[in-house]
N, C-alpha and C. Protein backbone atom coordinates (compact mmCIF):
# COMPACT_ATOMS: atom_id res chain seq x y z
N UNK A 1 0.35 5.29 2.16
CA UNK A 1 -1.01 5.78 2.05
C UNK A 1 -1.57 5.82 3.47
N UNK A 2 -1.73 6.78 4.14
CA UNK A 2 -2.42 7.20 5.10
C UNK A 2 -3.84 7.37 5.46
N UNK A 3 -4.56 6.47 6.24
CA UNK A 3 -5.84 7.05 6.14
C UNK A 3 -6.88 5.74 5.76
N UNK A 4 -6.11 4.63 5.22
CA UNK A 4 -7.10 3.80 4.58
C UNK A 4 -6.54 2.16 5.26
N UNK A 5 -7.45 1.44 5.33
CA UNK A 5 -6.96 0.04 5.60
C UNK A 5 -6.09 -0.56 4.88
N UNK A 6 -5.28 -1.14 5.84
CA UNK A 6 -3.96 -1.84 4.84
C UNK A 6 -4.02 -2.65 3.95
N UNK A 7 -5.24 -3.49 4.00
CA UNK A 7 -5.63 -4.11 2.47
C UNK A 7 -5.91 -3.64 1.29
N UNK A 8 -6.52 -2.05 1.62
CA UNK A 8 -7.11 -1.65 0.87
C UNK A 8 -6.11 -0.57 0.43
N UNK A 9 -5.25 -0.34 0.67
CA UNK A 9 -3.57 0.36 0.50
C UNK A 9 -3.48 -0.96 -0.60
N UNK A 10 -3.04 -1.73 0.04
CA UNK A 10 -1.70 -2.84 -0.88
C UNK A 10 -3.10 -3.13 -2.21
N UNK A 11 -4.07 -3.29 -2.21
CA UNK A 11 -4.68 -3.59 -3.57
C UNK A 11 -4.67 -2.32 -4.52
N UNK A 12 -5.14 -1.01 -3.90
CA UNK A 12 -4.47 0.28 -4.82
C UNK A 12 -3.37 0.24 -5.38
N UNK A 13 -2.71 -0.38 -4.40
CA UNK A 13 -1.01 -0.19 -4.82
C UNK A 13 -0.76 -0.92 -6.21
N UNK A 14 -1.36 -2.57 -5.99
CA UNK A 14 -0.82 -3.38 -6.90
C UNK A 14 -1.39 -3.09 -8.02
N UNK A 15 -2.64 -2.63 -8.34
CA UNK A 15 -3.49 -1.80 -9.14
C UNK A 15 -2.69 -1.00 -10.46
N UNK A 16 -2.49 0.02 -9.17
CA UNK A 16 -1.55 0.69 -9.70
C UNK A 16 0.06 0.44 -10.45
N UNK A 17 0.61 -0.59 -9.75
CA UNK A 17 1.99 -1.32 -10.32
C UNK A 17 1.82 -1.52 -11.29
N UNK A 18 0.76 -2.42 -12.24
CA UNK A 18 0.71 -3.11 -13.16
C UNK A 18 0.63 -1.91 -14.02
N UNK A 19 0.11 -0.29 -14.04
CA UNK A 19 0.26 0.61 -15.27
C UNK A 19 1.11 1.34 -14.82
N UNK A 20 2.35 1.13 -13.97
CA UNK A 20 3.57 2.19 -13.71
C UNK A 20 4.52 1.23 -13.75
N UNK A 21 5.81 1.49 -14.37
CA UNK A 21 7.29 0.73 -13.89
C UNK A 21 7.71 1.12 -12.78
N UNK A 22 6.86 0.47 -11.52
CA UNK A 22 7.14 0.62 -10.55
C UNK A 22 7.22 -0.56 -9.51
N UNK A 23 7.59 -0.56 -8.30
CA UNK A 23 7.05 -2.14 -7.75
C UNK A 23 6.71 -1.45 -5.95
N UNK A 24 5.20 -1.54 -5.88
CA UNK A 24 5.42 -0.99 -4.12
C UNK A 24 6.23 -1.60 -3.12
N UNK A 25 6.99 -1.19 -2.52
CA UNK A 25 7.33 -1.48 -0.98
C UNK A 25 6.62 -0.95 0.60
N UNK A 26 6.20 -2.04 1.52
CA UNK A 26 5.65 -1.39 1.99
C UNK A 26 6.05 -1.05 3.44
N UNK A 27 6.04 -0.42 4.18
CA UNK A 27 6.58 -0.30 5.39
C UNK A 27 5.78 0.45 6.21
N UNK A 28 5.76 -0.62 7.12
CA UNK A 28 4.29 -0.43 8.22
C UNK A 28 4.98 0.05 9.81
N UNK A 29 4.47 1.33 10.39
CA UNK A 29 4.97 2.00 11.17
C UNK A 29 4.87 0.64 12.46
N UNK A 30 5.61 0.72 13.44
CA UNK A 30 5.52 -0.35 14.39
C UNK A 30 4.11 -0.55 15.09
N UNK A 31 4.09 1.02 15.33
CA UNK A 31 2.64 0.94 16.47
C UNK A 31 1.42 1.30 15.61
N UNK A 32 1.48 0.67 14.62
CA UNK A 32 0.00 0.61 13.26
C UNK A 32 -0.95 -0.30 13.74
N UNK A 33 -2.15 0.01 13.98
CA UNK A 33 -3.07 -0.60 14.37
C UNK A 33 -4.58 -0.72 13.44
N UNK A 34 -5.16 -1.43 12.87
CA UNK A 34 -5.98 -1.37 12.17
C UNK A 34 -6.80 -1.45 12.32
């Protein structure tokens, strides 16, 4: 997810996990700065 704070990525995400059979992984570009 591009564009949004990384907390606020991984809580969408997990959000989202719990109504998809899915599980996020996340992978944070090296030079990511927040």
């Amino acid at each position: 997810i591009g564009g949004v704070p990384l907390a606020t990525a991984k809580e969408a995400l997990r959000l989202a996990a719990q109504k998809l059979p899915v599980r996020p992984k996340f992978i944070v570009a090296r030079d990511y700065q927040e």
